[in-house]
PDB file of N, CA and C in Angstrom:
ATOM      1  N   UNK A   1       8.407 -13.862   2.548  1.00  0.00           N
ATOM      2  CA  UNK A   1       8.129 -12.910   1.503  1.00  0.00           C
ATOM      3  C   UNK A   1       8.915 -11.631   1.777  1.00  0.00           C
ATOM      4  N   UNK A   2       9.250 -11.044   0.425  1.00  0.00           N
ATOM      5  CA  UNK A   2      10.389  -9.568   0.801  1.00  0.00           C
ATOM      6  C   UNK A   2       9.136  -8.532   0.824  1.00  0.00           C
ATOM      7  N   UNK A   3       9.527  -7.850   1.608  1.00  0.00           N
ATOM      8  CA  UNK A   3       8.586  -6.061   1.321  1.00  0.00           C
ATOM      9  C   UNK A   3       9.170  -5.320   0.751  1.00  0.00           C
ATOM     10  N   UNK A   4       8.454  -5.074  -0.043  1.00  0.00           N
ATOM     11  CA  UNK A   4       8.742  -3.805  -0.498  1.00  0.00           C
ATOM     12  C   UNK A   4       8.412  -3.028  -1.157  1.00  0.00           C
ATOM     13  N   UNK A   5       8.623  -1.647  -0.643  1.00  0.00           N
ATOM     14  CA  UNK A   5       7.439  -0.503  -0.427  1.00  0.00           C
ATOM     15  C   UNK A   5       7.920   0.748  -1.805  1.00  0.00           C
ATOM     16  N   UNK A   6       9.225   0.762  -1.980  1.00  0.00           N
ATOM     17  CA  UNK A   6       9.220   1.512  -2.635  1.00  0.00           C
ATOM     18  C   UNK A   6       9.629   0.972  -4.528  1.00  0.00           C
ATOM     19  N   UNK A   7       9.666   1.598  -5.456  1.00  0.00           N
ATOM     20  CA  UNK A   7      10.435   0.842  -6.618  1.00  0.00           C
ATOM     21  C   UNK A   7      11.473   1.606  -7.416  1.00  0.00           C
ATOM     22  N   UNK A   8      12.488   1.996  -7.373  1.00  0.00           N
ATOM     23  CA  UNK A   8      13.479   2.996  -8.085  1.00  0.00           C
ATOM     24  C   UNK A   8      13.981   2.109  -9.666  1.00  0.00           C
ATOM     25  N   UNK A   9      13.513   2.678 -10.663  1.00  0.00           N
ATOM     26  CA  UNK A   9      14.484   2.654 -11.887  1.00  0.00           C
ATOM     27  C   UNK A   9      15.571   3.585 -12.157  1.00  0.00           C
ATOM     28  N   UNK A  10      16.715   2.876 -12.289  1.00  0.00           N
ATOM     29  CA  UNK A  10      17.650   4.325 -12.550  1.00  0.00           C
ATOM     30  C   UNK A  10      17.746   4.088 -14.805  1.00  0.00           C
ATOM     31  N   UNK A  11      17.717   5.288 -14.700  1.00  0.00           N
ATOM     32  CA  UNK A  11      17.937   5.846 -16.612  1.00  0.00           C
ATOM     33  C   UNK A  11      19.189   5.207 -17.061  1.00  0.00           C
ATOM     34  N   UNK A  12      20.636   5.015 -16.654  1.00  0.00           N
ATOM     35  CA  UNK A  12      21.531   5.085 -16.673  1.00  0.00           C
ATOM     36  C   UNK A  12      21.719   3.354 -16.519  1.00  0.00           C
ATOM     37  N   UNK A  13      22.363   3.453 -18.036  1.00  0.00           N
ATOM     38  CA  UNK A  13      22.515   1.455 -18.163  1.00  0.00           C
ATOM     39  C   UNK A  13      24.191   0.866 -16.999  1.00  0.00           C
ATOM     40  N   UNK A  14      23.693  -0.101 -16.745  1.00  0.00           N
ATOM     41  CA  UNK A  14      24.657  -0.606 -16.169  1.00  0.00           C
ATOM     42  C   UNK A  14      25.205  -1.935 -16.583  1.00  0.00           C
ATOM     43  N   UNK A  15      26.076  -2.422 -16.384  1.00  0.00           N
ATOM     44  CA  UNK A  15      26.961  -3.320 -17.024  1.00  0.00           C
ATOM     45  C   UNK A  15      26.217  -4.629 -15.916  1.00  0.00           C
ATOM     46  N   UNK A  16      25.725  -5.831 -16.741  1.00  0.00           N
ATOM     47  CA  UNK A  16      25.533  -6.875 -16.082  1.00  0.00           C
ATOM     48  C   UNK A  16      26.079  -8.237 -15.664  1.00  0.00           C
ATOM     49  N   UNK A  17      27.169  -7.588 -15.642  1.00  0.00           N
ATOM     50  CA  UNK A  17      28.315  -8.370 -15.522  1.00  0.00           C
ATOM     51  C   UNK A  17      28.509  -7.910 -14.127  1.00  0.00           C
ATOM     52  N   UNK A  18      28.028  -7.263 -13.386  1.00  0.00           N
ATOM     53  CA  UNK A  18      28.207  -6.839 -12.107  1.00  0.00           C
ATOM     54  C   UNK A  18      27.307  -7.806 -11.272  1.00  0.00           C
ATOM     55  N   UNK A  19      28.049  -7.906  -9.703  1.00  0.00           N
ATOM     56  CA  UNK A  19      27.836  -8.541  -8.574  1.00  0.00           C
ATOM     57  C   UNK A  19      27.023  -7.767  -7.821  1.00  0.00           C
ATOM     58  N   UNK A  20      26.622  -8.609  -6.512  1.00  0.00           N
ATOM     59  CA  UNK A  20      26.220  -7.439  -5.216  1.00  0.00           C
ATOM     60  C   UNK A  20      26.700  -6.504  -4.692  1.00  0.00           C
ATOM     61  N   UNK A  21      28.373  -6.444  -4.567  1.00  0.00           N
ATOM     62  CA  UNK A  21      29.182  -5.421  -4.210  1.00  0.00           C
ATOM     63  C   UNK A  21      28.845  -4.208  -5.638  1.00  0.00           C
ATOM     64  N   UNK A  22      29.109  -5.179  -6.208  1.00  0.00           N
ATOM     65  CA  UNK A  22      28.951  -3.424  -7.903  1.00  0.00           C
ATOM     66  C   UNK A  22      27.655  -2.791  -7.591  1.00  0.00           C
ATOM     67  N   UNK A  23      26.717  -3.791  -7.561  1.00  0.00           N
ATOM     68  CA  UNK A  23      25.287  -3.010  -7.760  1.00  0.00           C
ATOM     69  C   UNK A  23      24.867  -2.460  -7.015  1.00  0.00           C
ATOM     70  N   UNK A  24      25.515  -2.639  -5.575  1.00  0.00           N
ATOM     71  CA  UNK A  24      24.696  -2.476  -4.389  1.00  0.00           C
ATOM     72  C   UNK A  24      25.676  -0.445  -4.482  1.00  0.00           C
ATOM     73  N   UNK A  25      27.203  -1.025  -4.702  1.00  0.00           N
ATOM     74  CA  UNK A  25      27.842   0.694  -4.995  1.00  0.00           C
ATOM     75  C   UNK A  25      27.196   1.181  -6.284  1.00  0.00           C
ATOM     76  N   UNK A  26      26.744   1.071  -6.925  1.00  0.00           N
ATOM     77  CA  UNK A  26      25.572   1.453  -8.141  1.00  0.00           C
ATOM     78  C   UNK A  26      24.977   2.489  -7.438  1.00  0.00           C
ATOM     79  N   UNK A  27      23.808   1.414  -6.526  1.00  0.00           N
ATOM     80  CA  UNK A  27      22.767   2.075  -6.047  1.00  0.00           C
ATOM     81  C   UNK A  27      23.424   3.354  -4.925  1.00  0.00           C
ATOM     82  N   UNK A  28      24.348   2.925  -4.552  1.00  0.00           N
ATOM     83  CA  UNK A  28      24.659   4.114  -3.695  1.00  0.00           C
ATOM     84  C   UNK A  28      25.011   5.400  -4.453  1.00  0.00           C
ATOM     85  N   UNK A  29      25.513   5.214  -5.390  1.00  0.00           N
ATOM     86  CA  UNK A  29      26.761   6.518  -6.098  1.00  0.00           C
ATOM     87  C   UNK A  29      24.913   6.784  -6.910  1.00  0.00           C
ATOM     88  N   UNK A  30      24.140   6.126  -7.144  1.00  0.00           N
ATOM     89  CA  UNK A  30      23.198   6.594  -8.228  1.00  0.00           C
ATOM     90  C   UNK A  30      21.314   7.500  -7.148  1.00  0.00           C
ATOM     91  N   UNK A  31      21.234   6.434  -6.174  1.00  0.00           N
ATOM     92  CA  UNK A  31      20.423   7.046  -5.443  1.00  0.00           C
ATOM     93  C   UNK A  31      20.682   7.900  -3.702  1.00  0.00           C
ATOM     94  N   UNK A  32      22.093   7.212  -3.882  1.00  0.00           N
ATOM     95  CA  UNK A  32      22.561   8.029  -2.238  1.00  0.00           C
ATOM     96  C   UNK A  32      22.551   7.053  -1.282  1.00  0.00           C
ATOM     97  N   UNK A  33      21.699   6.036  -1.115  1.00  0.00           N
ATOM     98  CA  UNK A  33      21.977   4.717  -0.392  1.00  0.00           C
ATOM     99  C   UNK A  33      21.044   3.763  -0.674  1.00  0.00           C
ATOM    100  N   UNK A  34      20.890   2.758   0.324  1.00  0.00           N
ATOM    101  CA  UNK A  34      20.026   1.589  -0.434  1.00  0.00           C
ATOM    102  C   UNK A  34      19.238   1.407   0.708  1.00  0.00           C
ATOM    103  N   UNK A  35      18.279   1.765   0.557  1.00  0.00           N
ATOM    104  CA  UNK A  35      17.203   1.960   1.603  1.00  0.00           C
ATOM    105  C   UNK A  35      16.359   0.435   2.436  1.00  0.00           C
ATOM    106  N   UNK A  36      16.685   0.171   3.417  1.00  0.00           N
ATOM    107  CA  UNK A  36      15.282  -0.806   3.775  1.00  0.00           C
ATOM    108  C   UNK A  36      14.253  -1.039   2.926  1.00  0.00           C
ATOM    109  N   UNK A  37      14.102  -2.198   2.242  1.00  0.00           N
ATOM    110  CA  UNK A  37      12.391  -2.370   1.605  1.00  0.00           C
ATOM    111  C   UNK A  37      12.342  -0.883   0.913  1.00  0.00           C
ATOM    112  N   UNK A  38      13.095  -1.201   0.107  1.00  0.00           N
ATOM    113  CA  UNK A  38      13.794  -0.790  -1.282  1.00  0.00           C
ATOM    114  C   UNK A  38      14.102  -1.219  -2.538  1.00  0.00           C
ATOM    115  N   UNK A  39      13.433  -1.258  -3.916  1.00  0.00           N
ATOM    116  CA  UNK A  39      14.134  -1.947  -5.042  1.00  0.00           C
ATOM    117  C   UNK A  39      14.572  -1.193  -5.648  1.00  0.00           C
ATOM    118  N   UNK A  40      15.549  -1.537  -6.526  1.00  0.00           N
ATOM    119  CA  UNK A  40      16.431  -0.413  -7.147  1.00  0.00           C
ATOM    120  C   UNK A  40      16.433  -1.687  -8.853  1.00  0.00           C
ATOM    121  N   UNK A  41      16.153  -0.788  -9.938  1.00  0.00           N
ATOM    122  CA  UNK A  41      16.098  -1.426 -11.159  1.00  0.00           C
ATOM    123  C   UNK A  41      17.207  -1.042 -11.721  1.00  0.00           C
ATOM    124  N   UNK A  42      17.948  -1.622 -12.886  1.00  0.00           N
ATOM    125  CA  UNK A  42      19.111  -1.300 -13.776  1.00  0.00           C
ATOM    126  C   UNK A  42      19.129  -2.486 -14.736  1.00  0.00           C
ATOM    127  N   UNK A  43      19.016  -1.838 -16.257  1.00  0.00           N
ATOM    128  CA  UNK A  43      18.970  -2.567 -17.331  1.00  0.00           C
ATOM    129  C   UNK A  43      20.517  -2.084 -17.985  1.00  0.00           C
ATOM    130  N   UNK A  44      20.632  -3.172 -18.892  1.00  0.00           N
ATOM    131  CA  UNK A  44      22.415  -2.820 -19.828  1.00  0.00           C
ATOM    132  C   UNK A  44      21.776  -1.782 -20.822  1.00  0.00           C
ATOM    133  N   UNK A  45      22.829  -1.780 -21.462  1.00  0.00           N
ATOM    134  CA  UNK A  45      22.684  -0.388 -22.867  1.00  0.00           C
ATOM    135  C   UNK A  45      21.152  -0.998 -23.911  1.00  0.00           C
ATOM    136  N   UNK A  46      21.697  -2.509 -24.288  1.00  0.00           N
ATOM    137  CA  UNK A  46      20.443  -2.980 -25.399  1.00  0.00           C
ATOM    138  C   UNK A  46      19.060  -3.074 -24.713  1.00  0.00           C
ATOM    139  N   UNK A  47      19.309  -2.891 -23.740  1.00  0.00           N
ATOM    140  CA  UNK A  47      17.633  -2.828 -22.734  1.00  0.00           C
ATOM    141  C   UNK A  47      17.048  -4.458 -22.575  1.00  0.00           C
ATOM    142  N   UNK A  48      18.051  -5.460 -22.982  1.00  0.00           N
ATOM    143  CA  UNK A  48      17.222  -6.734 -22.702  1.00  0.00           C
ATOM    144  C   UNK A  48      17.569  -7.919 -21.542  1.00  0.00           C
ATOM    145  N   UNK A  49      18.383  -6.912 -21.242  1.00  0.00           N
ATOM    146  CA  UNK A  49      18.711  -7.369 -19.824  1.00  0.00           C
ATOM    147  C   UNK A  49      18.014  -6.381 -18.604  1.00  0.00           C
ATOM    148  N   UNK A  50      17.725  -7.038 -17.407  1.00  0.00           N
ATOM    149  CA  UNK A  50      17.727  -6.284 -16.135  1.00  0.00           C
ATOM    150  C   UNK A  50      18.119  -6.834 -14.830  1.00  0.00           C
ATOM    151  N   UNK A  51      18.587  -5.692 -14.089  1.00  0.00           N
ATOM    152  CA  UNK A  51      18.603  -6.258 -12.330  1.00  0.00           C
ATOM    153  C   UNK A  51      17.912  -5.637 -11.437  1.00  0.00           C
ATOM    154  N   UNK A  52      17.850  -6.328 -10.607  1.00  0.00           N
ATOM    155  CA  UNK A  52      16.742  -6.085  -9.502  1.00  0.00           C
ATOM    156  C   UNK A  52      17.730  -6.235  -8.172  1.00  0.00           C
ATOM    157  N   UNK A  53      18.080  -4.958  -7.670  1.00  0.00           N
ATOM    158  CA  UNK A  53      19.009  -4.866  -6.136  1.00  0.00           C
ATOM    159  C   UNK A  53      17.194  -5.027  -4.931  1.00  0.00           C
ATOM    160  N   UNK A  54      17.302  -5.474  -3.936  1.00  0.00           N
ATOM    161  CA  UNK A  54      16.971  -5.174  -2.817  1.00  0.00           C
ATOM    162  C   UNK A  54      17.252  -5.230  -1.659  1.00  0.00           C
ATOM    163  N   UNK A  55      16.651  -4.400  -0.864  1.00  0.00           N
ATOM    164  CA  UNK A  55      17.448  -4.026   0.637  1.00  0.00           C
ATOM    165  C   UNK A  55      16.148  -4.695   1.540  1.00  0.00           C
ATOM    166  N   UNK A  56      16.087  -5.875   1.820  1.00  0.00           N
ATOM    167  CA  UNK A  56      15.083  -6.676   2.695  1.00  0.00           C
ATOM    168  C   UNK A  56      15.112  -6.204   4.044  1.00  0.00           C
ATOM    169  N   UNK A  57      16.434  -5.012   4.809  1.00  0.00           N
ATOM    170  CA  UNK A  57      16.649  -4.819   5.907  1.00  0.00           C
ATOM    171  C   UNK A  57      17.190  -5.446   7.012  1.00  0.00           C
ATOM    172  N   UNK A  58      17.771  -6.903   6.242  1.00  0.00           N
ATOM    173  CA  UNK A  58      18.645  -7.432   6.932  1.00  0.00           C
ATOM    174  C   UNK A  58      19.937  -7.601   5.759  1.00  0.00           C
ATOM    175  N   UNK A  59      19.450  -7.414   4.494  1.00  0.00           N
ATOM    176  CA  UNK A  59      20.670  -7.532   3.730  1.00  0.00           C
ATOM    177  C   UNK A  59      20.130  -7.353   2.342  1.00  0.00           C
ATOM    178  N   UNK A  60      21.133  -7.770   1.186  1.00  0.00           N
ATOM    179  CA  UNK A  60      20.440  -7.125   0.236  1.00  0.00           C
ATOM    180  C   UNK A  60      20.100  -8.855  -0.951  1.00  0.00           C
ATOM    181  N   UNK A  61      19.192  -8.257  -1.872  1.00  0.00           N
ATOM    182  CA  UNK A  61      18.938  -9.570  -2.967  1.00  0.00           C
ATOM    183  C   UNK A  61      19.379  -8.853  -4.396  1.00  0.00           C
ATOM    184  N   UNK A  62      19.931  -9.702  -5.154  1.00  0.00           N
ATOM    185  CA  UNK A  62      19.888  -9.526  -6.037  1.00  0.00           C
ATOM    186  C   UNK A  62      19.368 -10.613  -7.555  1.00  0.00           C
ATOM    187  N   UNK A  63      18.622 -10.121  -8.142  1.00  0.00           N
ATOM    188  CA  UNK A  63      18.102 -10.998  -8.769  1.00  0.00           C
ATOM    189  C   UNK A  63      18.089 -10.062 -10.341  1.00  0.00           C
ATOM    190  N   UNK A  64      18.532 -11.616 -11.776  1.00  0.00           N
ATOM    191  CA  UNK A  64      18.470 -10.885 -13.289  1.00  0.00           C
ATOM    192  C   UNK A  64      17.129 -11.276 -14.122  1.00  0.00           C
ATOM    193  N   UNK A  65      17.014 -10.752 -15.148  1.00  0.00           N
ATOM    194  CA  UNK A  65      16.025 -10.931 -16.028  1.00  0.00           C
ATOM    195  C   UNK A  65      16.712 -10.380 -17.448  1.00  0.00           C
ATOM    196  N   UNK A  66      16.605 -11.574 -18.002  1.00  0.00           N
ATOM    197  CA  UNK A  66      16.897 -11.729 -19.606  1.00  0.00           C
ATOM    198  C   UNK A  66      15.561 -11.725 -20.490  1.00  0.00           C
ATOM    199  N   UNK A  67      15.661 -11.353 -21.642  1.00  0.00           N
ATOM    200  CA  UNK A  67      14.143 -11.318 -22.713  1.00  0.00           C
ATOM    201  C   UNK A  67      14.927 -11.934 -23.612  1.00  0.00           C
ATOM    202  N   UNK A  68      14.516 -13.083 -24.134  1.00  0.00           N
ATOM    203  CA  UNK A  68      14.849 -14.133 -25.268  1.00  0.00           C
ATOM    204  C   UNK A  68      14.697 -12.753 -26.278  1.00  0.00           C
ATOM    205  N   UNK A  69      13.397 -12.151 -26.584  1.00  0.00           N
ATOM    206  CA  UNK A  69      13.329 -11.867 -27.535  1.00  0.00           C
ATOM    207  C   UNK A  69      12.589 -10.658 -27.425  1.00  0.00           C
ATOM    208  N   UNK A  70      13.535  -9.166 -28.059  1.00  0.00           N
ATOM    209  CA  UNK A  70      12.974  -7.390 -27.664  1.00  0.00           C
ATOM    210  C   UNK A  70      13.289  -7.002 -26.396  1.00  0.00           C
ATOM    211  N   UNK A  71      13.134  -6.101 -26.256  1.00  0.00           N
ATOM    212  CA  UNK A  71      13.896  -5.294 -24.832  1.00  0.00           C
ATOM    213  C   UNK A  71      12.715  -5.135 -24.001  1.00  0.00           C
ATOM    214  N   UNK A  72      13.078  -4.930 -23.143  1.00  0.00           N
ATOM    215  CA  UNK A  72      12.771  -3.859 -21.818  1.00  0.00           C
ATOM    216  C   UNK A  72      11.766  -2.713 -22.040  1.00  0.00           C
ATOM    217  N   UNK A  73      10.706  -2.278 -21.543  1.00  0.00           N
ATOM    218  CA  UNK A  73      10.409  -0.388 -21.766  1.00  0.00           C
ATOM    219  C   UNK A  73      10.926  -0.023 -20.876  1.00  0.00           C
ATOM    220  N   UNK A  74      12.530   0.398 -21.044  1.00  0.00           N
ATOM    221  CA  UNK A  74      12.751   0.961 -20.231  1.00  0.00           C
ATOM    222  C   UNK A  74      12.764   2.677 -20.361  1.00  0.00           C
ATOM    223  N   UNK A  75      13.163   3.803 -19.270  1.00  0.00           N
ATOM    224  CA  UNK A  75      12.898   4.843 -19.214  1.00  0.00           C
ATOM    225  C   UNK A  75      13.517   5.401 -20.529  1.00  0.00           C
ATOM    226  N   UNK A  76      13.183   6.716 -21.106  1.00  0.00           N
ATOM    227  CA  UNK A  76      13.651   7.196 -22.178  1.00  0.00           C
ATOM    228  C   UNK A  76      14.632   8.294 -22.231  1.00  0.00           C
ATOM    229  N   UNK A  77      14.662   8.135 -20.125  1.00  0.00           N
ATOM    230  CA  UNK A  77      15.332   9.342 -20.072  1.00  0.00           C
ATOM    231  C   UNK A  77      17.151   9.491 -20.462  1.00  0.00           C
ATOM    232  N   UNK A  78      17.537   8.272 -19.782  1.00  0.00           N
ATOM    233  CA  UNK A  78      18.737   7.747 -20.001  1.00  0.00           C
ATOM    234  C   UNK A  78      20.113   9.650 -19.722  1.00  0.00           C
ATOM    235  N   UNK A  79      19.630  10.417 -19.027  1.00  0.00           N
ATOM    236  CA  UNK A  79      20.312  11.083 -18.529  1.00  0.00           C
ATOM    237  C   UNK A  79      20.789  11.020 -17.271  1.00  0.00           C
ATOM    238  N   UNK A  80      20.747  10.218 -16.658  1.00  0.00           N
ATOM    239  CA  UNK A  80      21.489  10.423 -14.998  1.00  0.00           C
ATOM    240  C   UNK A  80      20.230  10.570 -14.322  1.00  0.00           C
ATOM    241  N   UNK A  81      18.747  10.541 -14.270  1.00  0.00           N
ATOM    242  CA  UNK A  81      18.053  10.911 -13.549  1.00  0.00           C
ATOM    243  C   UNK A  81      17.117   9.564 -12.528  1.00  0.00           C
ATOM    244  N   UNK A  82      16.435   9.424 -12.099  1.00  0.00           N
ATOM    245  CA  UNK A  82      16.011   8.154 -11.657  1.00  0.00           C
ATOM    246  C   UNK A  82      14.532   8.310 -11.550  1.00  0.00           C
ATOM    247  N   UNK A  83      13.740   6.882 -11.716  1.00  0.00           N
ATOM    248  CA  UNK A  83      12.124   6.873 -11.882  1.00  0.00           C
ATOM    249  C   UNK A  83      11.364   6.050 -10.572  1.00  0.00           C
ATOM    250  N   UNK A  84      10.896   6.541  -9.631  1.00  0.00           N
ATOM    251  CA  UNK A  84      10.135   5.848  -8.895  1.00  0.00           C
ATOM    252  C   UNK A  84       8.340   5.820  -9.840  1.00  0.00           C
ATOM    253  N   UNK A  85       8.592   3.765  -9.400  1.00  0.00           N
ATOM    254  CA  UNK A  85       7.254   3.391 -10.233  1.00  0.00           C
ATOM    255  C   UNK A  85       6.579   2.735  -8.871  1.00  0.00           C
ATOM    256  N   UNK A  86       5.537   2.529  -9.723  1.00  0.00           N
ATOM    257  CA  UNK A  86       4.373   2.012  -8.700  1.00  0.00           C
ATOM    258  C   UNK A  86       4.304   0.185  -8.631  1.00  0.00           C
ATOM    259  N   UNK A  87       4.156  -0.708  -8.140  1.00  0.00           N
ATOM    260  CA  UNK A  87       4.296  -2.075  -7.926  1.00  0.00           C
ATOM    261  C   UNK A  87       3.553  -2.217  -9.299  1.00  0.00           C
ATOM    262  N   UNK A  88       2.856  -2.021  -9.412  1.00  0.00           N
ATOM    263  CA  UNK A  88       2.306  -2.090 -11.131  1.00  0.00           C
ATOM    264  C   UNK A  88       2.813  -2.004 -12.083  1.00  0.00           C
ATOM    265  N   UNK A  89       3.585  -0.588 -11.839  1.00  0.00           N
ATOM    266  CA  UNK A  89       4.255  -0.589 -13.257  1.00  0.00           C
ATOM    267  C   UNK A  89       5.678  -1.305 -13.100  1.00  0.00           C
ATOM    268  N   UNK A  90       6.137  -1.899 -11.856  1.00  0.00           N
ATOM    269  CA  UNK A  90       7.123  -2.689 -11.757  1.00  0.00           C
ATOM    270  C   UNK A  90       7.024  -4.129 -12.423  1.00  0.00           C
ATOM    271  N   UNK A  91       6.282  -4.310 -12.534  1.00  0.00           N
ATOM    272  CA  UNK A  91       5.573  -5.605 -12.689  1.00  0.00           C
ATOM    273  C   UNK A  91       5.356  -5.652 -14.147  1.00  0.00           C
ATOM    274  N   UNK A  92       4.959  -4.528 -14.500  1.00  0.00           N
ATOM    275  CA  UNK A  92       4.761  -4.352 -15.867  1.00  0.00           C
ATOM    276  C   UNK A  92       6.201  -4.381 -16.872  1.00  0.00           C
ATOM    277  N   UNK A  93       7.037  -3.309 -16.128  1.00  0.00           N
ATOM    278  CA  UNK A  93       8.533  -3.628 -16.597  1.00  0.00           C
ATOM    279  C   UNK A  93       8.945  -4.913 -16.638  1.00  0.00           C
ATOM    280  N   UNK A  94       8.784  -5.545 -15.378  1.00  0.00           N
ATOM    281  CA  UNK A  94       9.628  -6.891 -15.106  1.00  0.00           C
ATOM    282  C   UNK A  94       9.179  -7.724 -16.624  1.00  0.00           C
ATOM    283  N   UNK A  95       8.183  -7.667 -17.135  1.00  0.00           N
ATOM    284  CA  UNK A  95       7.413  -8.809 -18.307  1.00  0.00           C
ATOM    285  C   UNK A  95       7.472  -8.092 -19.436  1.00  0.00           C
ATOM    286  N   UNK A  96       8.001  -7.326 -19.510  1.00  0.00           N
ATOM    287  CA  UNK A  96       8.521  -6.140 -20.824  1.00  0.00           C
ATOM    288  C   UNK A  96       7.588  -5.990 -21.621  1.00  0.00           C
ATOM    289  N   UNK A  97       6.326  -5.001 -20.974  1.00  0.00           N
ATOM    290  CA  UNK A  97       5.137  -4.479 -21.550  1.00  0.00           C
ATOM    291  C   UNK A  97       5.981  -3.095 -20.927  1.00  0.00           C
ATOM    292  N   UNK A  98       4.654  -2.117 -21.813  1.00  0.00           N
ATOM    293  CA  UNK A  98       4.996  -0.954 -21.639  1.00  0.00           C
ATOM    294  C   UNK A  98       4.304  -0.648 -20.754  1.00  0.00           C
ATOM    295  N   UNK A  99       5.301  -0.035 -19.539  1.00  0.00           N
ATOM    296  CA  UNK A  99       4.387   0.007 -18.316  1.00  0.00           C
ATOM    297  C   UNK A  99       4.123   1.851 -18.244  1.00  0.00           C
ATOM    298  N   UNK A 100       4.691   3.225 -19.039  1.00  0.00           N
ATOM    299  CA  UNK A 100       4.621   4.014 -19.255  1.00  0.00           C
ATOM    300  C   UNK A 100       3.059   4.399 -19.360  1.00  0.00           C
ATOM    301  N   UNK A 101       2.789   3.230 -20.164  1.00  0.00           N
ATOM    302  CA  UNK A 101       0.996   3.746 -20.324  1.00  0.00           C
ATOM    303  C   UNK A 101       0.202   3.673 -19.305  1.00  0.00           C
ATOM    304  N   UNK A 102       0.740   2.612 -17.812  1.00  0.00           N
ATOM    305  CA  UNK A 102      -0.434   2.624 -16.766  1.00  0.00           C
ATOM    306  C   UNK A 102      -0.620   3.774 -16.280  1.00  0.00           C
ATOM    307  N   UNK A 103      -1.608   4.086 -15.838  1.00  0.00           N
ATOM    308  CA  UNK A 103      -2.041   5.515 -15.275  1.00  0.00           C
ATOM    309  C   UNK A 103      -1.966   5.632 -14.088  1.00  0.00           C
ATOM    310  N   UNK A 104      -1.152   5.390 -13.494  1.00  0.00           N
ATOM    311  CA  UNK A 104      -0.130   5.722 -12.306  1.00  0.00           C
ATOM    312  C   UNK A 104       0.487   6.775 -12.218  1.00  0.00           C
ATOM    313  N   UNK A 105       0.483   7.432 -10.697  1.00  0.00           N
ATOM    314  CA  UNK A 105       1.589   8.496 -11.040  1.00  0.00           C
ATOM    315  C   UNK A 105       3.030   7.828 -11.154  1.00  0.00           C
ATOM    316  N   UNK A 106       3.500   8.835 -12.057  1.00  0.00           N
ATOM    317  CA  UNK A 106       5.270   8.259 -12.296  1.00  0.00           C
ATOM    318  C   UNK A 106       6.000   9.975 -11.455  1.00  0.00           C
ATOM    319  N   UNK A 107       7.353   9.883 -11.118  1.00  0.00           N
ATOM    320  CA  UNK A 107       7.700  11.008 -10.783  1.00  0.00           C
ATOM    321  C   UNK A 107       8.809  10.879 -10.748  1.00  0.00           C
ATOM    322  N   UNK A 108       9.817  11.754 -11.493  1.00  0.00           N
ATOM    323  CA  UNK A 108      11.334  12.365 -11.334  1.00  0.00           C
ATOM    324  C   UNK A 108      11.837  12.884 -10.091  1.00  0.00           C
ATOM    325  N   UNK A 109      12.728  11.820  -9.976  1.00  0.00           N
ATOM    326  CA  UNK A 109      14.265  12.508  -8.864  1.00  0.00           C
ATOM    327  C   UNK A 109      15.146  12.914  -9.657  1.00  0.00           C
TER     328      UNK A 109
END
């Protein structure tokens, strides 16, 4: 099983046509590095795609998610900024409910 402790969405769509080398320099140029038991989220422009980078601490995973049908909730910020969520509302993203409404704290980097 992977750990992991923290959950980063970044605002800023990324092209999913990208590999481990792209995403993993994604996560660097977007959060500064790719942390141990670390996930890092990135959806394309139409929001119905996503990726999932992680840093297991011996190396990294990458894994996609397509929606046959409607997008993503993803963030609204879409300025350059990034969203740490809670395993809940990760979870909630991953199945493309609106995870905005759980009553979790959410918080801006």
């Amino acid at each position: 099983m992977i750990r992991i402790d923290h959950y980063w969405l970044a605002t800023e769509p990324m092209d999913m046509r990208a590999g481990p080398d792209t995403a993993l320099a994604r996560v660097i140029a977007v959060f500064g590095e790719a942390k141990p038991h670390h996930a890092y989220l990135f959806a394309n422009k139409r929001g119905n795609r996503m990726k999932l980078l992680v840093h297991d601490g011996l190396g990294i995973w990458l894994c996609a998610r397509r929606l046959n049908q409607g997008k993503f909730h993803w963030a609204e910020l879409w300025r350059g900024d990034s969203v740490t969520l809670s395993p809940e509302q990760c979870l909630a993203l991953m199945q493309g409910l609106p995870w905005q409404r759980l009553e979790t704290s959410l918080s801006l980097s």
